[in-house]
Every structure is written in C-alpha cells, then in structure tokens.
C-alpha atoms as a PDB file:
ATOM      1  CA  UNK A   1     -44.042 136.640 -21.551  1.00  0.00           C
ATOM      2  CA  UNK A   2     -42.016 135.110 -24.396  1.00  0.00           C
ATOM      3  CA  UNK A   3     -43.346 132.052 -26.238  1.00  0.00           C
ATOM      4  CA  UNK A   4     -39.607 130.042 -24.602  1.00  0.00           C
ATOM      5  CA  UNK A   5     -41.107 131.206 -21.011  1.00  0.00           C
ATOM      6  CA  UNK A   6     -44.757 129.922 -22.483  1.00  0.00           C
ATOM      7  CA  UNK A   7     -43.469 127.061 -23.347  1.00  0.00           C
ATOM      8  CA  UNK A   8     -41.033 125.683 -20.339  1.00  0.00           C
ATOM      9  CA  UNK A   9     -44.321 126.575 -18.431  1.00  0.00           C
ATOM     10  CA  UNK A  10     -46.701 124.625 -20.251  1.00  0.00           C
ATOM     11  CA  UNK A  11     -44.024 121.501 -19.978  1.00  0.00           C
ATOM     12  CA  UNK A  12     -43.800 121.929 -16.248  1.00  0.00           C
ATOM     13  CA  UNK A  13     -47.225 121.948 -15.877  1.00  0.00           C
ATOM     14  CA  UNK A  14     -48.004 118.866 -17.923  1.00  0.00           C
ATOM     15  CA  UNK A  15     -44.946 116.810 -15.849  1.00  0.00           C
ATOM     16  CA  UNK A  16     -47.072 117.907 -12.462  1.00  0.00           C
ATOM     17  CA  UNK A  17     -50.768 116.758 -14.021  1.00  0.00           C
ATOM     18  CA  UNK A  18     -48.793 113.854 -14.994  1.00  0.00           C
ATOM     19  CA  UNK A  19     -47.597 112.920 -11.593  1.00  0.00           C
ATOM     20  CA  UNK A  20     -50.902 113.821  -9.748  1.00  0.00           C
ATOM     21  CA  UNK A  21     -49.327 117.157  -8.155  1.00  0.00           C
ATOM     22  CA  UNK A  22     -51.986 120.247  -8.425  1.00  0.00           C
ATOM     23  CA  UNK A  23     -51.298 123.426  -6.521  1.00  0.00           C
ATOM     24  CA  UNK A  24     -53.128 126.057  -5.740  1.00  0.00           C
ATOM     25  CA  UNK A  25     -51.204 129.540  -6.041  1.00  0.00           C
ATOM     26  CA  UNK A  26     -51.945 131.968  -2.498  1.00  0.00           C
ATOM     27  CA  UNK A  27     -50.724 134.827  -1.097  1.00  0.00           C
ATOM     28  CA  UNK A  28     -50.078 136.350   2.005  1.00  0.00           C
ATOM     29  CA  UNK A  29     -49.103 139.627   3.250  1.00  0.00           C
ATOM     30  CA  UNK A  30     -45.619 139.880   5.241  1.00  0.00           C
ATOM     31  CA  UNK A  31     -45.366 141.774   8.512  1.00  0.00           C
ATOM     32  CA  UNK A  32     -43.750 144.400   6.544  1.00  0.00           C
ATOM     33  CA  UNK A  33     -47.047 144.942   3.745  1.00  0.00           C
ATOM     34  CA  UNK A  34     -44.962 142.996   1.204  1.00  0.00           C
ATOM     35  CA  UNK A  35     -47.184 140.638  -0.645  1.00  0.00           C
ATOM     36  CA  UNK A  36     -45.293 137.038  -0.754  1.00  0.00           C
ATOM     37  CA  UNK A  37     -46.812 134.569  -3.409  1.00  0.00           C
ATOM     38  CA  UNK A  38     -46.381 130.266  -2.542  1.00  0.00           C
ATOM     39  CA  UNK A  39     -47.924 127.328  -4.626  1.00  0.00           C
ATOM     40  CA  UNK A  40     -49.807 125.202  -1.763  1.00  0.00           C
ATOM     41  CA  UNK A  41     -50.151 121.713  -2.571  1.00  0.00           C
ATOM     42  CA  UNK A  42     -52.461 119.839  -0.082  1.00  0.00           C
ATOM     43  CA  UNK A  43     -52.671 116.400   0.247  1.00  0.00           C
ATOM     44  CA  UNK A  44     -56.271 114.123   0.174  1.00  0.00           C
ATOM     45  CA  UNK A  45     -55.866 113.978   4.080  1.00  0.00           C
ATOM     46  CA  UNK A  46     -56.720 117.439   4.374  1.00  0.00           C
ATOM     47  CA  UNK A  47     -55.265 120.167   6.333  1.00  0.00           C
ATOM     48  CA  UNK A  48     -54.422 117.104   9.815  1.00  0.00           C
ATOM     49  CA  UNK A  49     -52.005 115.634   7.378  1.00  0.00           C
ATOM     50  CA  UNK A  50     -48.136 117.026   7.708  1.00  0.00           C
ATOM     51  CA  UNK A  51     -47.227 120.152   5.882  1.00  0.00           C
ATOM     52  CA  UNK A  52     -43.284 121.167   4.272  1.00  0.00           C
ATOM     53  CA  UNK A  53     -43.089 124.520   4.015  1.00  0.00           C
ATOM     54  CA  UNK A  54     -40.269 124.946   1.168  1.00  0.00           C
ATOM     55  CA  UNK A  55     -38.334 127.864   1.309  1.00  0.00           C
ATOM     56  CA  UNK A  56     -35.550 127.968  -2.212  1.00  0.00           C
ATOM     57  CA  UNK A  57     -31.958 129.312  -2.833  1.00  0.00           C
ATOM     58  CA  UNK A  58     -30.289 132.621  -3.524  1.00  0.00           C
ATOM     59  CA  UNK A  59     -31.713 134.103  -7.037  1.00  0.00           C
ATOM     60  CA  UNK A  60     -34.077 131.462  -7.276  1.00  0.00           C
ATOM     61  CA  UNK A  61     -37.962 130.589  -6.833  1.00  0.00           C
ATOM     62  CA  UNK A  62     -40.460 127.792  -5.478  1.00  0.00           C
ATOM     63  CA  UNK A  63     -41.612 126.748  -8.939  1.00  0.00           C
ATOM     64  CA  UNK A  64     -37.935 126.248 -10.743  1.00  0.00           C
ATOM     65  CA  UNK A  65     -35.964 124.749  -7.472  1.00  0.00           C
ATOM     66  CA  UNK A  66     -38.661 122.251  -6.191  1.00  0.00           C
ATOM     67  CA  UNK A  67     -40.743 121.343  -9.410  1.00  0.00           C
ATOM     68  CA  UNK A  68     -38.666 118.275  -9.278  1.00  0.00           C
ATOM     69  CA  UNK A  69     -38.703 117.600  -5.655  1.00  0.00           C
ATOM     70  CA  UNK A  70     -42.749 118.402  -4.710  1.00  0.00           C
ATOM     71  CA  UNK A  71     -44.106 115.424  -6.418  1.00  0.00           C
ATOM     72  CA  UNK A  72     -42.232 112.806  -4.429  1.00  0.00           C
ATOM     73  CA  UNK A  73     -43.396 114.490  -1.231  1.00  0.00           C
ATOM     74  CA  UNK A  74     -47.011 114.374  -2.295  1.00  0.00           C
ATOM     75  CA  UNK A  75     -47.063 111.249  -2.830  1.00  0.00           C
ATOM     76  CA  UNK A  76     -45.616 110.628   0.739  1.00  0.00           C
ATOM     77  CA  UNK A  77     -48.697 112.258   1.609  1.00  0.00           C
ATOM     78  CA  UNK A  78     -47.655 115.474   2.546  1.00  0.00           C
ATOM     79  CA  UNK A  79     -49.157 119.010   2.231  1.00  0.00           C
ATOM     80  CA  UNK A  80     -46.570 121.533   0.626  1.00  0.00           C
ATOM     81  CA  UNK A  81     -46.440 124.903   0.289  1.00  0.00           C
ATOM     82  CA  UNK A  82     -43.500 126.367  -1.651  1.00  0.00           C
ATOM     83  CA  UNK A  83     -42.953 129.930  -0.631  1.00  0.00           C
ATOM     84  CA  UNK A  84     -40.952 132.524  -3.401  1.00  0.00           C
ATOM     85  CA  UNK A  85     -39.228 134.783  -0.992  1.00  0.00           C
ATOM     86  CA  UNK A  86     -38.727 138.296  -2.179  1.00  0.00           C
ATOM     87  CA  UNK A  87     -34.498 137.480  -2.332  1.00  0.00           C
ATOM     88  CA  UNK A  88     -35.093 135.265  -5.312  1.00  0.00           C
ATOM     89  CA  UNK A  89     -34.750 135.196  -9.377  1.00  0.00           C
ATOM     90  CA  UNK A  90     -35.241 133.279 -12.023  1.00  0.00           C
ATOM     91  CA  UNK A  91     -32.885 129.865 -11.452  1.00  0.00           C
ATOM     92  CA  UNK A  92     -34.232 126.923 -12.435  1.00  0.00           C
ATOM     93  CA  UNK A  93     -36.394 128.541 -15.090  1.00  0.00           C
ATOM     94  CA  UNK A  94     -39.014 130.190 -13.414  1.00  0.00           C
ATOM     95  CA  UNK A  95     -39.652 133.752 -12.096  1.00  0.00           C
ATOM     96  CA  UNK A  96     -40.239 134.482  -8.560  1.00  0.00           C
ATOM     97  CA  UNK A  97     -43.362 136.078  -8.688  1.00  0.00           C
ATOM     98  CA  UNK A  98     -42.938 137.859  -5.215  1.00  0.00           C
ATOM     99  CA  UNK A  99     -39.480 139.709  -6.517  1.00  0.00           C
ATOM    100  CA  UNK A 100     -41.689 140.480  -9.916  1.00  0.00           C
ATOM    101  CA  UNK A 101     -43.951 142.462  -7.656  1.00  0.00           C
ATOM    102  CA  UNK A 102     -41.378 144.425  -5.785  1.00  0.00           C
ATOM    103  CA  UNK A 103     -39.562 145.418  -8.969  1.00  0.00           C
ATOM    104  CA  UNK A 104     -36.183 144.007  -7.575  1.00  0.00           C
ATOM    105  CA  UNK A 105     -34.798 141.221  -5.366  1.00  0.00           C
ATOM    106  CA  UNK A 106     -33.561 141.941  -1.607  1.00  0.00           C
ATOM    107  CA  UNK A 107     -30.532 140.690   0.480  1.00  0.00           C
ATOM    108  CA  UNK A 108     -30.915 137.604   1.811  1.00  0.00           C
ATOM    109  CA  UNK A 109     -31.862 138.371   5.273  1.00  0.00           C
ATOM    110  CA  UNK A 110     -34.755 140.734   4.163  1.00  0.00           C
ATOM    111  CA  UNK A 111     -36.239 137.820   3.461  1.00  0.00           C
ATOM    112  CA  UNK A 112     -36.958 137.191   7.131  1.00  0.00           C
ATOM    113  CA  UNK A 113     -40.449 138.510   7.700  1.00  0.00           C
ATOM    114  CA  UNK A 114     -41.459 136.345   3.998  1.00  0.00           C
ATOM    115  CA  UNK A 115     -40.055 133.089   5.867  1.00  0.00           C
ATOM    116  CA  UNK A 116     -42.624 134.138   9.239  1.00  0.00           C
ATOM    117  CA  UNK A 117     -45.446 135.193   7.541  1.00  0.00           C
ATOM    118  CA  UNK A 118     -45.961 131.408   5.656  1.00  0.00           C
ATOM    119  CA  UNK A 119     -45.604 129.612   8.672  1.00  0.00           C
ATOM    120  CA  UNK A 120     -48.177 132.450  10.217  1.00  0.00           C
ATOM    121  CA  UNK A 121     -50.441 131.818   7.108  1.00  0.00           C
ATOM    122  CA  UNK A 122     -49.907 127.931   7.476  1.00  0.00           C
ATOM    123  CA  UNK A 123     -50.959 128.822  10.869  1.00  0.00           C
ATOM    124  CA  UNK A 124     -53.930 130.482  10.221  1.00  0.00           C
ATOM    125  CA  UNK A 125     -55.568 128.545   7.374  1.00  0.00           C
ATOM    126  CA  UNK A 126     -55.832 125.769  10.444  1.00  0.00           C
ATOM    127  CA  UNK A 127     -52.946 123.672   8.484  1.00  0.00           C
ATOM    128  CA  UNK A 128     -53.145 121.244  12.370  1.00  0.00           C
ATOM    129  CA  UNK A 129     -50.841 118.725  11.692  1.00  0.00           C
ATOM    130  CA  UNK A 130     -46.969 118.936  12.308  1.00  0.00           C
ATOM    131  CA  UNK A 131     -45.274 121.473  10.532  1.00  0.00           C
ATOM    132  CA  UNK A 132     -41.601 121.240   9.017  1.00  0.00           C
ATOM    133  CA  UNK A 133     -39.838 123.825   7.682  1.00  0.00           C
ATOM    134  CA  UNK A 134     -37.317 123.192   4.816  1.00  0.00           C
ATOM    135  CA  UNK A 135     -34.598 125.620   3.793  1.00  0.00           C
ATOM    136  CA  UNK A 136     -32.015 125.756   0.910  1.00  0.00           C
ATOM    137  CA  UNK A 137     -28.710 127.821   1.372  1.00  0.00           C
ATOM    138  CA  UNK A 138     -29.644 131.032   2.514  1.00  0.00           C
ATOM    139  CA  UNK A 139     -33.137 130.277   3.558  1.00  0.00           C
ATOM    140  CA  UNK A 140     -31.640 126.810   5.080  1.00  0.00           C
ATOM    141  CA  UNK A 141     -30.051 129.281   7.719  1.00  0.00           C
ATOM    142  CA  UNK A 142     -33.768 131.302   7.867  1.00  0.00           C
ATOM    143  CA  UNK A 143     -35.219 127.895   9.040  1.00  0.00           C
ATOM    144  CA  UNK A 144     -32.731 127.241  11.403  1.00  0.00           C
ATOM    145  CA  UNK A 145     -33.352 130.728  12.410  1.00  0.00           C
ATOM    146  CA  UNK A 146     -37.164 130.051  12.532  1.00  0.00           C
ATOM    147  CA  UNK A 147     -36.501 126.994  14.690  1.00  0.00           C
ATOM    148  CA  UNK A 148     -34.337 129.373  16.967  1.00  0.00           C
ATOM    149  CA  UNK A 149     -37.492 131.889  17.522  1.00  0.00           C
ATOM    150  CA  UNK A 150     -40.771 129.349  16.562  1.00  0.00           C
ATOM    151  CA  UNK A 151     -39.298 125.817  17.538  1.00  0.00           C
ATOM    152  CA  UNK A 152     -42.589 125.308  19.876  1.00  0.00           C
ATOM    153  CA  UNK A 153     -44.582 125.842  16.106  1.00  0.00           C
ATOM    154  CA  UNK A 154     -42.334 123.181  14.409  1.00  0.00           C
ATOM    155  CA  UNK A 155     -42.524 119.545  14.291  1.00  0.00           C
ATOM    156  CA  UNK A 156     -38.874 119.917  12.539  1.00  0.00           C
ATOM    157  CA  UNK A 157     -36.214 121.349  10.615  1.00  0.00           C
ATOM    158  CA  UNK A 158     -34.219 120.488   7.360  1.00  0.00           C
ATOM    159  CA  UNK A 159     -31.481 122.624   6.115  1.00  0.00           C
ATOM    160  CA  UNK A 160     -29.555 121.959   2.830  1.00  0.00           C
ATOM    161  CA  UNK A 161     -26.144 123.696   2.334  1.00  0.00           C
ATOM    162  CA  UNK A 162     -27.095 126.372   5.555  1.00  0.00           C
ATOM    163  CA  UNK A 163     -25.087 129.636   4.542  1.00  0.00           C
ATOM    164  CA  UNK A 164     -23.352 131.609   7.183  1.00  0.00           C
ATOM    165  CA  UNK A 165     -21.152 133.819   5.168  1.00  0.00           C
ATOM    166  CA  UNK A 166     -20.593 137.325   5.240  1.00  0.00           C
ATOM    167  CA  UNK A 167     -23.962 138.130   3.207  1.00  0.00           C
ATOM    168  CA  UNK A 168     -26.344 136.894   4.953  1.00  0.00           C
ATOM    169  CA  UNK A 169     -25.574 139.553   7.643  1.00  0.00           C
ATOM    170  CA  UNK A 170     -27.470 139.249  11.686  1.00  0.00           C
ATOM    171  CA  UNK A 171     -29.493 135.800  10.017  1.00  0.00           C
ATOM    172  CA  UNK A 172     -26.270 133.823   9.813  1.00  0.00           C
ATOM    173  CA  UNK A 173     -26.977 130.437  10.739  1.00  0.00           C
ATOM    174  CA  UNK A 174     -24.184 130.119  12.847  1.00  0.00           C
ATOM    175  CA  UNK A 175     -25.759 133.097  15.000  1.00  0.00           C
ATOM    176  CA  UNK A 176     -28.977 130.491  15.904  1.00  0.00           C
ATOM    177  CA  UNK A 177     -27.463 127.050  16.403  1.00  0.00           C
ATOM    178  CA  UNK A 178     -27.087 127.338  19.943  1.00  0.00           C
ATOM    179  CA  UNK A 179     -30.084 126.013  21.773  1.00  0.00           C
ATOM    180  CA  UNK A 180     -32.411 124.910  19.226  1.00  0.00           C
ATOM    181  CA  UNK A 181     -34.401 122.128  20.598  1.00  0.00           C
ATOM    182  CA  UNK A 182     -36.529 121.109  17.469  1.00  0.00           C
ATOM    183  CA  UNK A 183     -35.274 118.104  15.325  1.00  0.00           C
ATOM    184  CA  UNK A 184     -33.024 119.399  12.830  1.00  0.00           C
ATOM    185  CA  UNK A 185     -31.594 117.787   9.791  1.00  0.00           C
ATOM    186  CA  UNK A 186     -28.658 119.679   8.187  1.00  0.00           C
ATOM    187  CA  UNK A 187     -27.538 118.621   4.739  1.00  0.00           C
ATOM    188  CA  UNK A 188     -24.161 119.406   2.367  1.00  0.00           C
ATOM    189  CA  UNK A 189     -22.762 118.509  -0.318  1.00  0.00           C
ATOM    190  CA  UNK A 190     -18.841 117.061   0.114  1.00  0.00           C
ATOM    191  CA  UNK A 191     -17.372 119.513  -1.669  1.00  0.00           C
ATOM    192  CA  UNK A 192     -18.718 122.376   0.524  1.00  0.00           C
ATOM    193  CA  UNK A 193     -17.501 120.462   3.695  1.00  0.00           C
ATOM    194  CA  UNK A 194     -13.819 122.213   3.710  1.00  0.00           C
ATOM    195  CA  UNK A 195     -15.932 125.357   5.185  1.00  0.00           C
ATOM    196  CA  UNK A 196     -18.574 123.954   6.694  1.00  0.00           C
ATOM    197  CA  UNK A 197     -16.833 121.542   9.284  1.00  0.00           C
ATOM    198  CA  UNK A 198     -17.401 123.577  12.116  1.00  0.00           C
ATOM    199  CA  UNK A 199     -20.606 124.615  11.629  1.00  0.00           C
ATOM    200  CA  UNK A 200     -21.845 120.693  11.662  1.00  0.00           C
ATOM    201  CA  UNK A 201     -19.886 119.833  14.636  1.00  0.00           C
ATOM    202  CA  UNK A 202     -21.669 122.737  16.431  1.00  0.00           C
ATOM    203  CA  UNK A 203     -25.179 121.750  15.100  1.00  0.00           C
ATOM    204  CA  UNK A 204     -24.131 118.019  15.918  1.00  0.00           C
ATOM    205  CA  UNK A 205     -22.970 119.343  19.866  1.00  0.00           C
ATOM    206  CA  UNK A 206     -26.664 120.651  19.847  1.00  0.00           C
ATOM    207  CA  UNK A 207     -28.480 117.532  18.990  1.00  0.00           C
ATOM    208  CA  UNK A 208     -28.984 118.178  15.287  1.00  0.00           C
ATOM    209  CA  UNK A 209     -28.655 115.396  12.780  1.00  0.00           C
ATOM    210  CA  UNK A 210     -26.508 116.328   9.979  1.00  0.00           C
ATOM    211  CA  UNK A 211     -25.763 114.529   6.573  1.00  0.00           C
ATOM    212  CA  UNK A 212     -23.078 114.486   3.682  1.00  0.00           C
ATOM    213  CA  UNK A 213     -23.770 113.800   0.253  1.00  0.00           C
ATOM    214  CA  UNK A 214     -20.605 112.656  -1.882  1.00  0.00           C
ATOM    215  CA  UNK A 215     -22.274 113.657  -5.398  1.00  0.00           C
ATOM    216  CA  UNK A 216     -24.554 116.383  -3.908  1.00  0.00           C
ATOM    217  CA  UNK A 217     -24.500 119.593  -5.067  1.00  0.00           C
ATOM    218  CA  UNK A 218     -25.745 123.032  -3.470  1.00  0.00           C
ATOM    219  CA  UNK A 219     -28.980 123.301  -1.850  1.00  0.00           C
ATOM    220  CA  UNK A 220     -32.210 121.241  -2.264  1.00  0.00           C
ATOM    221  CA  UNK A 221     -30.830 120.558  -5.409  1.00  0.00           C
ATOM    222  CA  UNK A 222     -28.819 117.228  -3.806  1.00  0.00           C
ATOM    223  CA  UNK A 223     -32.171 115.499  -4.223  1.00  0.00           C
ATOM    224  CA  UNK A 224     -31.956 116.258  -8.032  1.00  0.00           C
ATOM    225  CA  UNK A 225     -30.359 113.718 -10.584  1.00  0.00           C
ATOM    226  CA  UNK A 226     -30.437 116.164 -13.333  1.00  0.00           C
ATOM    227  CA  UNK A 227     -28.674 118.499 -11.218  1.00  0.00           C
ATOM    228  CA  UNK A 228     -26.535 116.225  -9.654  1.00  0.00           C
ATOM    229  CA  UNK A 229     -25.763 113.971 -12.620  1.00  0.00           C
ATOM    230  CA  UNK A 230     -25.290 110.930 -10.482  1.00  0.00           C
ATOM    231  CA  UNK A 231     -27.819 109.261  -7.932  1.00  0.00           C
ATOM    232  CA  UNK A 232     -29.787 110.797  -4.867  1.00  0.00           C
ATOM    233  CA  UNK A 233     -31.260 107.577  -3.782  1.00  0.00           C
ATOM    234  CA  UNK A 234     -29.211 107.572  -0.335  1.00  0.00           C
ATOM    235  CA  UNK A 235     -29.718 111.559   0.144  1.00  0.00           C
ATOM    236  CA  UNK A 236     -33.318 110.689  -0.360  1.00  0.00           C
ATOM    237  CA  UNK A 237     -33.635 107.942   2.143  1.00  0.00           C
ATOM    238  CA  UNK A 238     -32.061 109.959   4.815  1.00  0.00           C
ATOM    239  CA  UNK A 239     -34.479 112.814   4.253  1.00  0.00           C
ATOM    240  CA  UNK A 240     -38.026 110.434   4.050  1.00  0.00           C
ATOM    241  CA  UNK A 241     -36.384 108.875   7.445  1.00  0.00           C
ATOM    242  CA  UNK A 242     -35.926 112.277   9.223  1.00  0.00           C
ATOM    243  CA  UNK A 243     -39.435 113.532   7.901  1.00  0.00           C
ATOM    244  CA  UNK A 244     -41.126 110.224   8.675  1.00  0.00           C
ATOM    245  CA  UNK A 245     -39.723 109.945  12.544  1.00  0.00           C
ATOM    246  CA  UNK A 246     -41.394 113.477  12.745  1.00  0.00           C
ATOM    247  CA  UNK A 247     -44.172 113.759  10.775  1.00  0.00           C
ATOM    248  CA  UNK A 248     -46.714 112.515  13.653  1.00  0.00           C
ATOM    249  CA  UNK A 249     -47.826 109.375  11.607  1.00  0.00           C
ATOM    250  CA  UNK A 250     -47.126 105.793  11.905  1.00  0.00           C
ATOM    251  CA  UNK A 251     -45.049 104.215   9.278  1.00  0.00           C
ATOM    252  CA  UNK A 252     -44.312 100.325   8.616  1.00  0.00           C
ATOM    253  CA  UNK A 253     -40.730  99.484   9.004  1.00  0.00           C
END
C-alpha cells in the first residue's frame, strides 16, 4: 500500500470517528463461492431499526462512493451496509476489496449473485426491520432487478441514474420495470434525461416515483456537493421523504 493510499485512508477514517459513523467490515460468500466484502454500519436501535443496503457505480467501491453519503443516514438512524460488488475499482479513492480478491473486475451483470447474497446475509444475521435497497447506475438497475425477483423482502427501492444500455446485458433495467410492486424511487441527473425519458415514464406507468436533479450528476453521487459543485439540499429532501414514508417508523411532520 503506498503511503498516498495510507494516507487518504487514515483521513477518511478520522472524518467517520468524527461524525460518529463506525463500521464493522463482513463478508459473505455469493451463490457462486465468490467472497463479497461490505462495511455494516448498525445503528444504536439494533438490528429492528431500518437497514440501506448500498450497492455503488461502475469501477467503483462502497468505501470511496458513499463515505460521504453514510454518515447522514446514520444519523437518521439507519443501519447500513455498503456492499463492494466484484464489477467495481478504485473511483472515489478507495479499492474494492471484493475485485482485489478476484484479481480482476467483472461485467456489470456478474455482479448479480453479489447484489442477492447481501440482502440473503442481511437476511440471515436477523437484520428484522424493513429493508431498502439502494443502487447507483449499474447496480441502480440490479435493485430494480432485486425488487423484480425479492419485492416481498423489500420495504423499498431507490435507484440513481438506473443504466439500461447495451452493457449491462439480460440485467437491463428496462427488462424488470414491468410489474414491480415495491415502492421505488428512481433518480437522474438533467443532463442524462435526453435518454432516459422513456425509461421514467415506464417506471412512472408502474407506480414508481421518479426524481430530476438540475445540478445532479451520475449516480449516488447527486447527493454529493463536492461532486456536484452546487447544492443537494432538494435531492436530499426527496430521498429522507421516500425513505421515511417506508422505513416502518413514525416521523413528526
């Protein structure tokens, strides 16, 4: 590890401690044997409390997209676990760990059985309280995938920038939108809207909710203002106000 790696990791780490935020890193084995490594965050309600399951971008990991993200949903009294899927890199500034163990990163709908297995490990580590998935580009169209073939396992969906082109193969999102019952949130940026008109109108003609963000950018990263360079405040209000209508808890109005 080079003493630049040692270092961004050490200032990570210290931001977390600062805000409270202390995961715990876990592993679970995919259907397949392949190993898949998360960071599982859990909140002081225990395992009843609600649990995101965070599923990042292409060439990307758990640590790099969502170290900003995490501590605003632990403080909203959430468990999190933030799965690195074996499609994945190094974007954002971290590694993801589970690609380090294979050797190399997949396509993006390889990644299948890793987005399964941590809602099967959720599952089994008696996480009771309602489960949401969240997905970012390619794994936004896994989720709505997952909601597709799990929905009775879900409390709810949220899908930034879902990805339905040409390499993502049979796990196209647009291949799953049709007859999801789960609450789904679906999330882009306005300039990806030229090519993704059709796809909302289809999620919206199946009860999802769907959102534009005029400054967003791709992915999860919409919630970030260093990635963004302008505010998230409204993004951000429209995702606490999905996840709080179906996180199972009362909230004041």
């Amino acid at each position: 590890m080079t003493d630049i790696l040692i270092s961004a990791l050490l200032l990570a780490l210290s931001v977390f401690a600062a805000k409270g935020v202390h995961g715990e890193e876990v592993h679970f084995a995919a259907a397949d044997g392949v190993t898949v490594y998360a960071d599982l965050y859990q909140a002081p309600e225990g395992k009843s409390a609600p649990l995101i399951i965070l599923y990042h971008q292409a060439r990307s990991n758990a640590r790099g997209e969502y170290g900003p993200i995490i501590p605003r949903l632990t403080a909203l009294g959430y468990n999190v676990l933030a799965v690195d899927q074996r499609s994945g890199g190094s974007l954002y500034g971290y590694s993801n760990r589970t690609v380090d163990a294979l050797g190399a990163s997949t396509d993006y709908c390889s990644a299948w059985p890793d987005v399964v297995a941590a809602l099967d490990y959720a599952i089994g580590q008696g996480f009771s309280g309602p489960r949401i998935a969240w997905g970012s580009s390619y794994s936004a169209a896994l989720v709505i995938r997952l909601a597709h073939e799990r929905g009775g396992e879900l409390a709810a969906v949220l899908a930034f920038s879902p990805a339905s082109g040409p390499g993502m193969g049979p796990c196209s999102a647009d291949n799953f939108i049709d007859g999801i019952t789960v609450p789904l949130l679906a999330l882009s940026p306005a300039s990806e809207m030229r090519y993704r008109q059709q796809q909302f109108a289809r999620l919206r003609a199946n009860g999802a909710q769907t959102y534009v963000a005029e400054n967003g950018v791709h992915g999860s990263s919409m919630l970030v203002p260093g990635r963004t360079h302008a505010d998230t405040s409204a993004t951000w209000a429209v995702v606490t106000a999905f996840l709080q209508a179906h996180d199972g808890r009362r909230h004041e109005p």
